[in-house]
Structures are given as C-alpha cells and as structure tokens.
PDB file of N, CA and C in Angstrom:
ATOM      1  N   UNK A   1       0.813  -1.187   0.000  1.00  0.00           N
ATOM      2  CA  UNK A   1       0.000   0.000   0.000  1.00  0.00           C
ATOM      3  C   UNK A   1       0.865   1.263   0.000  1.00  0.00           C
ATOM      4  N   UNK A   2       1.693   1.393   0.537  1.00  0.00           N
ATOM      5  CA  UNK A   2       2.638   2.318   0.516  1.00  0.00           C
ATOM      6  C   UNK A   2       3.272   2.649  -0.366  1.00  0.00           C
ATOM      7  N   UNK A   3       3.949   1.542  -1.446  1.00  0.00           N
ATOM      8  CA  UNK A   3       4.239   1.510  -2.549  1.00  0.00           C
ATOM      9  C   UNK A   3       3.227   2.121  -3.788  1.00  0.00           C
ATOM     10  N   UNK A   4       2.121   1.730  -3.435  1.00  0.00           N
ATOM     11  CA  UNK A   4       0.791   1.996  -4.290  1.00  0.00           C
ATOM     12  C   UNK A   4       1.117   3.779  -3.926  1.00  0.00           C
ATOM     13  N   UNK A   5       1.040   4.304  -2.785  1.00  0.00           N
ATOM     14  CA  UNK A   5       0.552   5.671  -2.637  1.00  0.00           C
ATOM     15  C   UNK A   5       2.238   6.359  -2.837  1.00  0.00           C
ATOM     16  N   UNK A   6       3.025   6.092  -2.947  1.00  0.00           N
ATOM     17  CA  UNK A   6       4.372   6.316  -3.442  1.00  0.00           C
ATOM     18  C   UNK A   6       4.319   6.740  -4.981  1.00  0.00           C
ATOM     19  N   UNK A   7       3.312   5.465  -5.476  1.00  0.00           N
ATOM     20  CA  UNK A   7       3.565   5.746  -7.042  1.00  0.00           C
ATOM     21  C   UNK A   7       2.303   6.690  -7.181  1.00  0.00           C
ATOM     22  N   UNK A   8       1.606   6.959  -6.755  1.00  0.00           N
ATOM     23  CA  UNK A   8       0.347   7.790  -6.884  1.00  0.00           C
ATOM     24  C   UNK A   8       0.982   9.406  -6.675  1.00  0.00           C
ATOM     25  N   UNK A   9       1.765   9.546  -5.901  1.00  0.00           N
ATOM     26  CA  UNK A   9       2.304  10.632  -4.867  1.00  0.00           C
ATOM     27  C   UNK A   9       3.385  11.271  -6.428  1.00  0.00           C
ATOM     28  N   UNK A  10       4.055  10.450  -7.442  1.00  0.00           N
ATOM     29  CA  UNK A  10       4.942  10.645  -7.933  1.00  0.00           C
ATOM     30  C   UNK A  10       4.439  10.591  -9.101  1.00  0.00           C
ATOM     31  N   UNK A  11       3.111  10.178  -9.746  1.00  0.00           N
ATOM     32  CA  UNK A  11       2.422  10.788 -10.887  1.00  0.00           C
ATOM     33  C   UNK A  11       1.730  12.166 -10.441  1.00  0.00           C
ATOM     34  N   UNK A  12       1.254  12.161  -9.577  1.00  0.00           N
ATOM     35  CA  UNK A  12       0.736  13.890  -9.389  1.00  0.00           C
ATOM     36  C   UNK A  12       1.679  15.338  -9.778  1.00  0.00           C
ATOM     37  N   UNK A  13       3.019  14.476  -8.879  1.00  0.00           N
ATOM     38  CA  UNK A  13       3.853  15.446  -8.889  1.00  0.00           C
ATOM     39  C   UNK A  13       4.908  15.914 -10.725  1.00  0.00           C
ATOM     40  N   UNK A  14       4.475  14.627 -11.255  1.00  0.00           N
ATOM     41  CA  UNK A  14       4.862  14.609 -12.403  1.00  0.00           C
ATOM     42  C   UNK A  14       3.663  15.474 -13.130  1.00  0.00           C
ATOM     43  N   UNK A  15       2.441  14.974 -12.918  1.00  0.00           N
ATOM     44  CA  UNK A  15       1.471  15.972 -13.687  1.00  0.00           C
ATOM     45  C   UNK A  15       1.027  17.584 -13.486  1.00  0.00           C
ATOM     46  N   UNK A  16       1.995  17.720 -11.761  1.00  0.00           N
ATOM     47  CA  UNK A  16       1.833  19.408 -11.373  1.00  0.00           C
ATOM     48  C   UNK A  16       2.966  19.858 -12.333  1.00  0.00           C
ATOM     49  N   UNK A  17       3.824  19.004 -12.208  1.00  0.00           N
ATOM     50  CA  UNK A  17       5.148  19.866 -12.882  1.00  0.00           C
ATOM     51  C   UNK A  17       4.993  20.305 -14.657  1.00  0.00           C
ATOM     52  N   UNK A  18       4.043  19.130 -14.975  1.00  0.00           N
ATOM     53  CA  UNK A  18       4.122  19.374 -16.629  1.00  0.00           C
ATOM     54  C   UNK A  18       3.297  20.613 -16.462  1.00  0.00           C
ATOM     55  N   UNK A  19       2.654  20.364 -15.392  1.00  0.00           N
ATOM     56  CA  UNK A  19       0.968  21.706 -15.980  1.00  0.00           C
ATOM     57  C   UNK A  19       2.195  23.178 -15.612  1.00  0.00           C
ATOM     58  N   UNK A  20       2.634  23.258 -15.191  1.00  0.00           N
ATOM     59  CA  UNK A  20       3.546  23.924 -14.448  1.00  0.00           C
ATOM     60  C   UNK A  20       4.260  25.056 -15.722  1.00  0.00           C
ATOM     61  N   UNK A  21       4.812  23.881 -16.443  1.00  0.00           N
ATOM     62  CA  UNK A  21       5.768  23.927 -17.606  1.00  0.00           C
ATOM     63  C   UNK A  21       3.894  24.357 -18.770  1.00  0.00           C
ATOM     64  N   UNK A  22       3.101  23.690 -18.880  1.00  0.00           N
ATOM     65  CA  UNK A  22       2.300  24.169 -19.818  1.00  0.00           C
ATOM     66  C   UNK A  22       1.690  25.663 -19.373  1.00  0.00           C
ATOM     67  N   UNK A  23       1.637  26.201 -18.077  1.00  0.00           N
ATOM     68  CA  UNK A  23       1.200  27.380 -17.760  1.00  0.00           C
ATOM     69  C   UNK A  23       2.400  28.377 -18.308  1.00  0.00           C
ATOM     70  N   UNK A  24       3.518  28.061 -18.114  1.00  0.00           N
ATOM     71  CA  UNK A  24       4.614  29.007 -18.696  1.00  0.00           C
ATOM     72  C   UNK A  24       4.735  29.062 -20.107  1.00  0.00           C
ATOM     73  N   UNK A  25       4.474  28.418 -20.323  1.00  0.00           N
ATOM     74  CA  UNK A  25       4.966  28.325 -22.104  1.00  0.00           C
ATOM     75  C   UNK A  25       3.077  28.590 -22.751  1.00  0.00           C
ATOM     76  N   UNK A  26       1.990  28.605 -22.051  1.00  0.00           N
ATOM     77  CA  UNK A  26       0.607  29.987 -22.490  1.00  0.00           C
ATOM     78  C   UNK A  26       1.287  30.796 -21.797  1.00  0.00           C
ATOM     79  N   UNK A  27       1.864  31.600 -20.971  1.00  0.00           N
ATOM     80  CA  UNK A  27       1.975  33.201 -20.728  1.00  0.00           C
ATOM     81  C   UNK A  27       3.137  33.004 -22.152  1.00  0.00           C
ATOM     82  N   UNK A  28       3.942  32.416 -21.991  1.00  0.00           N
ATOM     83  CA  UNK A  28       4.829  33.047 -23.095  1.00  0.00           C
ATOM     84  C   UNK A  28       4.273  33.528 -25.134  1.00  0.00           C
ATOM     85  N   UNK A  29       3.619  32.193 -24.612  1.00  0.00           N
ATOM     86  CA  UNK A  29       2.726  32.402 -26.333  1.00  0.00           C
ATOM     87  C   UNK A  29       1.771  33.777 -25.973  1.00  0.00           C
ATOM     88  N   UNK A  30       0.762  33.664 -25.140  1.00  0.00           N
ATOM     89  CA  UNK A  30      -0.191  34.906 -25.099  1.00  0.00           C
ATOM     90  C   UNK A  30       1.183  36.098 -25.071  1.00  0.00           C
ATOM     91  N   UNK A  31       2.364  36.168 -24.649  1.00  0.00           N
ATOM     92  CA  UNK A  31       2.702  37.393 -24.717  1.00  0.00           C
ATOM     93  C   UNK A  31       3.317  37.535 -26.069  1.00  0.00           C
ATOM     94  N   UNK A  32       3.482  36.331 -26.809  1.00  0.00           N
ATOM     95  CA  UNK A  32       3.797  36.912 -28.386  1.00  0.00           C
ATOM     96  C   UNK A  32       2.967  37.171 -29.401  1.00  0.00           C
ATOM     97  N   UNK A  33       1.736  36.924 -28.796  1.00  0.00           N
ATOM     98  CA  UNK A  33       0.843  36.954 -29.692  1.00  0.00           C
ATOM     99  C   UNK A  33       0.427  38.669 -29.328  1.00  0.00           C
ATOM    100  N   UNK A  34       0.126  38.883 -28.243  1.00  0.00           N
ATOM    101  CA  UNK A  34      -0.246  40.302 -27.984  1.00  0.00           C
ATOM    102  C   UNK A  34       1.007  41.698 -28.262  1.00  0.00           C
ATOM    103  N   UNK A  35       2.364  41.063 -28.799  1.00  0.00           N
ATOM    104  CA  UNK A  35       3.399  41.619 -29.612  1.00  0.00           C
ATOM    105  C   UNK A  35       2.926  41.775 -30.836  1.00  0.00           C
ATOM    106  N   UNK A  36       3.035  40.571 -31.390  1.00  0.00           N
ATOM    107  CA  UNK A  36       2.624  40.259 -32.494  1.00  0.00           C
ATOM    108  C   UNK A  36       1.403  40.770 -32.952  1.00  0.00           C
ATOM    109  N   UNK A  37       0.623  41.286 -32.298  1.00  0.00           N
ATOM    110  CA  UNK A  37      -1.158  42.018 -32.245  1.00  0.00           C
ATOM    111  C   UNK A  37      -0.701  43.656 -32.443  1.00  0.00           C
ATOM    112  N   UNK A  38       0.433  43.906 -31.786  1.00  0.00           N
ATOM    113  CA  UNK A  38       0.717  45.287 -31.970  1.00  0.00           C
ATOM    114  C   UNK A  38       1.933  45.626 -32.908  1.00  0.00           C
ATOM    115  N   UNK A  39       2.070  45.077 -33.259  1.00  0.00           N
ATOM    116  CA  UNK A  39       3.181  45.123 -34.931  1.00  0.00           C
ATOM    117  C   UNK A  39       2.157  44.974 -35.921  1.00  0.00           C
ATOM    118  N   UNK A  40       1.148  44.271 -36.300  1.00  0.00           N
ATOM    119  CA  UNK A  40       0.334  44.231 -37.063  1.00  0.00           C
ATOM    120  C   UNK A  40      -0.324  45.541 -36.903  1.00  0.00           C
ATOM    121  N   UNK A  41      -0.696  46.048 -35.727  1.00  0.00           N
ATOM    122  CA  UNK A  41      -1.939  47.180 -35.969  1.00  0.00           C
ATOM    123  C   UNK A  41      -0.421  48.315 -36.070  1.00  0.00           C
ATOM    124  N   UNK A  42       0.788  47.941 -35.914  1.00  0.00           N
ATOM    125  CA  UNK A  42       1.528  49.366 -36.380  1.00  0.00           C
ATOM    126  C   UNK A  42       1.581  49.205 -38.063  1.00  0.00           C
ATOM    127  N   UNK A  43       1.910  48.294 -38.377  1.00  0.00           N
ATOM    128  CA  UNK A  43       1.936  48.166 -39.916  1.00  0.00           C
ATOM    129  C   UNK A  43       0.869  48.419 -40.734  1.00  0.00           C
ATOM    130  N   UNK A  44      -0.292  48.576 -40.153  1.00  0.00           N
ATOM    131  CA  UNK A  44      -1.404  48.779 -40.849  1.00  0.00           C
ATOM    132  C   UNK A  44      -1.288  49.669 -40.932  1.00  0.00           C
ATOM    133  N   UNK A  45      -1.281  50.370 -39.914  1.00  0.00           N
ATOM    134  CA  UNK A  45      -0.995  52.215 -39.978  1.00  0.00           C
ATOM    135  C   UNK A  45      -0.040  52.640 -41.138  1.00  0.00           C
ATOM    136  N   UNK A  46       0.785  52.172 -40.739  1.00  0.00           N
ATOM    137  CA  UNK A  46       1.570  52.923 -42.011  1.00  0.00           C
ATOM    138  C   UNK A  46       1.495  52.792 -43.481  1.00  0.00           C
ATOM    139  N   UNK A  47       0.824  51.543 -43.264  1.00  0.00           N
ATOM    140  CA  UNK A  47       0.641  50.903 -44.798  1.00  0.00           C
ATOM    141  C   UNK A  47      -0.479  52.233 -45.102  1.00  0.00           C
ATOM    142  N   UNK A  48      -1.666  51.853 -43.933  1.00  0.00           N
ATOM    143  CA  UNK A  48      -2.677  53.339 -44.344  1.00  0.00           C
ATOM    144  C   UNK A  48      -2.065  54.743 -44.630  1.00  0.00           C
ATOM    145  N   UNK A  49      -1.069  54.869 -44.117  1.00  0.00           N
ATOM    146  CA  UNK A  49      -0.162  56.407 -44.086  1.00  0.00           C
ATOM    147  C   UNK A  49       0.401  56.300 -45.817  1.00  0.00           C
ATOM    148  N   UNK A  50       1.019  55.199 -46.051  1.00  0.00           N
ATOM    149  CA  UNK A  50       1.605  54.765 -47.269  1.00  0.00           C
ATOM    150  C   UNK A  50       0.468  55.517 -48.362  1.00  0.00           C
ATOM    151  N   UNK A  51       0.002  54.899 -48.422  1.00  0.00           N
ATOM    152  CA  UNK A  51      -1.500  54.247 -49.405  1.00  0.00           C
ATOM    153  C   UNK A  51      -2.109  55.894 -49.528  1.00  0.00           C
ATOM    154  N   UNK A  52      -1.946  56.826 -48.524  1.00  0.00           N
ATOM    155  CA  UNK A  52      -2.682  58.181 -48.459  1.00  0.00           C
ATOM    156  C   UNK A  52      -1.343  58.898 -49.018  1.00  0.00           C
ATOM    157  N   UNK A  53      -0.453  58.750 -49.105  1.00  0.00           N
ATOM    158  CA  UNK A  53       0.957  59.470 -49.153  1.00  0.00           C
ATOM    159  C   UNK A  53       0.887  59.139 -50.664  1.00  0.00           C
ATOM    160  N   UNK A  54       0.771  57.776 -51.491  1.00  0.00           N
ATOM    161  CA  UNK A  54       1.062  57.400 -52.624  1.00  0.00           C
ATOM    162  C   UNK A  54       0.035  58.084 -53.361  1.00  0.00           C
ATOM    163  N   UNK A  55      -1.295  58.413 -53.045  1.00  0.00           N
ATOM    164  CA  UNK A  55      -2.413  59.252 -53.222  1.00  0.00           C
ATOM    165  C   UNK A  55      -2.082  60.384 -53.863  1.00  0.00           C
ATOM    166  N   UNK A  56      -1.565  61.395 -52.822  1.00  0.00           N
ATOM    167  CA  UNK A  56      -1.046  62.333 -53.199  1.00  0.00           C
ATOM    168  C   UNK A  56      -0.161  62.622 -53.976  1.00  0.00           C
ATOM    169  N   UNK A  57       0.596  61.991 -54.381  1.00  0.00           N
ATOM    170  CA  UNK A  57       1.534  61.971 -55.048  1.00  0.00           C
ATOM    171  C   UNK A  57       1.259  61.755 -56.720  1.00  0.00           C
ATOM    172  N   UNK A  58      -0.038  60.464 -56.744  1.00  0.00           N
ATOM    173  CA  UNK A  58      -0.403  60.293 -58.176  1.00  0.00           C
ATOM    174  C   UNK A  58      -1.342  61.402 -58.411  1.00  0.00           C
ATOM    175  N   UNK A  59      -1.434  62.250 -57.730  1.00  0.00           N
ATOM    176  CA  UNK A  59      -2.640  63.268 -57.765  1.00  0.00           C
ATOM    177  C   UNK A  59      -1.644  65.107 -58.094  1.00  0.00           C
ATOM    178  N   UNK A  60      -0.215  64.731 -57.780  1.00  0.00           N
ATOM    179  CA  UNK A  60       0.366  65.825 -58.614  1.00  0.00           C
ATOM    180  C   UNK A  60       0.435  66.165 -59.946  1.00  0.00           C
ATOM    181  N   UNK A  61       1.717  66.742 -59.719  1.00  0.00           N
ATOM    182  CA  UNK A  61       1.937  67.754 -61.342  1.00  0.00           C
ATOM    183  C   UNK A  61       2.305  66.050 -62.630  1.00  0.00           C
ATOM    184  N   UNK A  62       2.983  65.132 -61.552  1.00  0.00           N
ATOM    185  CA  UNK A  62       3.376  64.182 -62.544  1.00  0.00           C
ATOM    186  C   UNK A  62       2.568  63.715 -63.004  1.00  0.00           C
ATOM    187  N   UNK A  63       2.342  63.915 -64.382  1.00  0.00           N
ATOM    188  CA  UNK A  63       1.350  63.096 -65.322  1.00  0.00           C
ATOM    189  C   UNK A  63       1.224  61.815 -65.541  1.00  0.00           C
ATOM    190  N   UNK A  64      -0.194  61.110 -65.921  1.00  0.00           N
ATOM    191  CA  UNK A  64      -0.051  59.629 -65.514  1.00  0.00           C
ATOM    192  C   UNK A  64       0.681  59.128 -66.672  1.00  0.00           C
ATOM    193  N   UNK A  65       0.401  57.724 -66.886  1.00  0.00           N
ATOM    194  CA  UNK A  65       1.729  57.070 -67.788  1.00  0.00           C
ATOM    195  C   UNK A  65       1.166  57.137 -68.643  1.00  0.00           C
ATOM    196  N   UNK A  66      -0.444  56.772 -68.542  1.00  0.00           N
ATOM    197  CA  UNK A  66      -1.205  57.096 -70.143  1.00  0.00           C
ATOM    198  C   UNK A  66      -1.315  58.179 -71.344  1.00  0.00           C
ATOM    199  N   UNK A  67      -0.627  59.493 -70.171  1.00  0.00           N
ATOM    200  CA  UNK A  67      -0.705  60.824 -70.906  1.00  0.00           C
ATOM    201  C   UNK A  67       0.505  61.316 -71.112  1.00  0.00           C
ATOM    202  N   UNK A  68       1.555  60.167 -71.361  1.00  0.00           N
ATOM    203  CA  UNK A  68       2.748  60.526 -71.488  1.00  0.00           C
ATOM    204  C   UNK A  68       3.007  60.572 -73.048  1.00  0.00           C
ATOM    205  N   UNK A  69       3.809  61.124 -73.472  1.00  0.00           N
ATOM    206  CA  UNK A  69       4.270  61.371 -75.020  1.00  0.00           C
ATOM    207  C   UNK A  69       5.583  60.272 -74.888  1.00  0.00           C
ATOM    208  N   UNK A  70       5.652  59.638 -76.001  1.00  0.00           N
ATOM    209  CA  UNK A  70       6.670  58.144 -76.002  1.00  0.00           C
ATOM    210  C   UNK A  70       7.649  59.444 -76.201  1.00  0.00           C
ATOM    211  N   UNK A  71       8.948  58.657 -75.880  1.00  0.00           N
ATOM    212  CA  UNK A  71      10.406  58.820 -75.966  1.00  0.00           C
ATOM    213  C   UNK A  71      10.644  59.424 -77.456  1.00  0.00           C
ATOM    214  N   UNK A  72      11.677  60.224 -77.309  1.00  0.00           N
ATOM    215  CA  UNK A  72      12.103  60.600 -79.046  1.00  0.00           C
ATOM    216  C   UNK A  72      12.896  59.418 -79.768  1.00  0.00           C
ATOM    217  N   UNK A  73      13.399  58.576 -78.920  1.00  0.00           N
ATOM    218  CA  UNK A  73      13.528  57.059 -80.013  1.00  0.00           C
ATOM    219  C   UNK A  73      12.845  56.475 -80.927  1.00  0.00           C
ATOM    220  N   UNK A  74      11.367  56.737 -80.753  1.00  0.00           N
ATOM    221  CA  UNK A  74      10.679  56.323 -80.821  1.00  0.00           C
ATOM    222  C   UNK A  74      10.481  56.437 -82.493  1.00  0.00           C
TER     223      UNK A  74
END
C-alpha cells in the first residue's frame, strides 16, 4: 500500500510539474501573440499612411503614364 501511494504521490507530482511547464509556455505564447497584435496594428498604420501618401503623389503635377508622349527614339 505504501508503494501503491508512493507511485500515486509521484504521478501527481509529475502531472503538477508538466501543468507547471504548460502554464509558462501559455503566458509566453499569449505574450507573443499580444506583440505580435501590436506590430500588425503598427503596420497597418503605415501601410494606411503609405496608401494616403502614394495618393497624393499620383494626384500631382506628374502626369499619368497614359498621358505621357513616347520617348524621341521612338
């Protein structure tokens, strides 16, 4: 019986320790993911900043490619 509650005593402690090890390694994932959550919403931004910047730009003096006069090689 002793033996019995020996080996009982030494799977628990084996199954606190894994949960142990699985609680550390979710904080570590939840904290890359909530990194990873805020690199995405920075990149969006800029991509949006991009995308409004490239706007302006096709909206200047430079004429589009369609209204260009070909090369004198030509």
């Amino acid at each position: 019986m002793v033996r019995e509650e020996s080996g009982l005593e030494d799977r628990i402690i084996e199954l606190e320790t894994k949960q142990a090890f699985q609680d550390d390694l979710l904080h570590q994932l939840n904290d890359i993911v909530a990194e990873q959550s805020q690199t995405i919403s920075t990149l969006l931004r800029e991509t949006h900043t991009l995308r409004h910047m490239l706007k302006n730009l096709a909206s200047s003096n430079i004429a589009a490619q369609s209204e260009e006069s070909p090369p004198p090689h030509y």
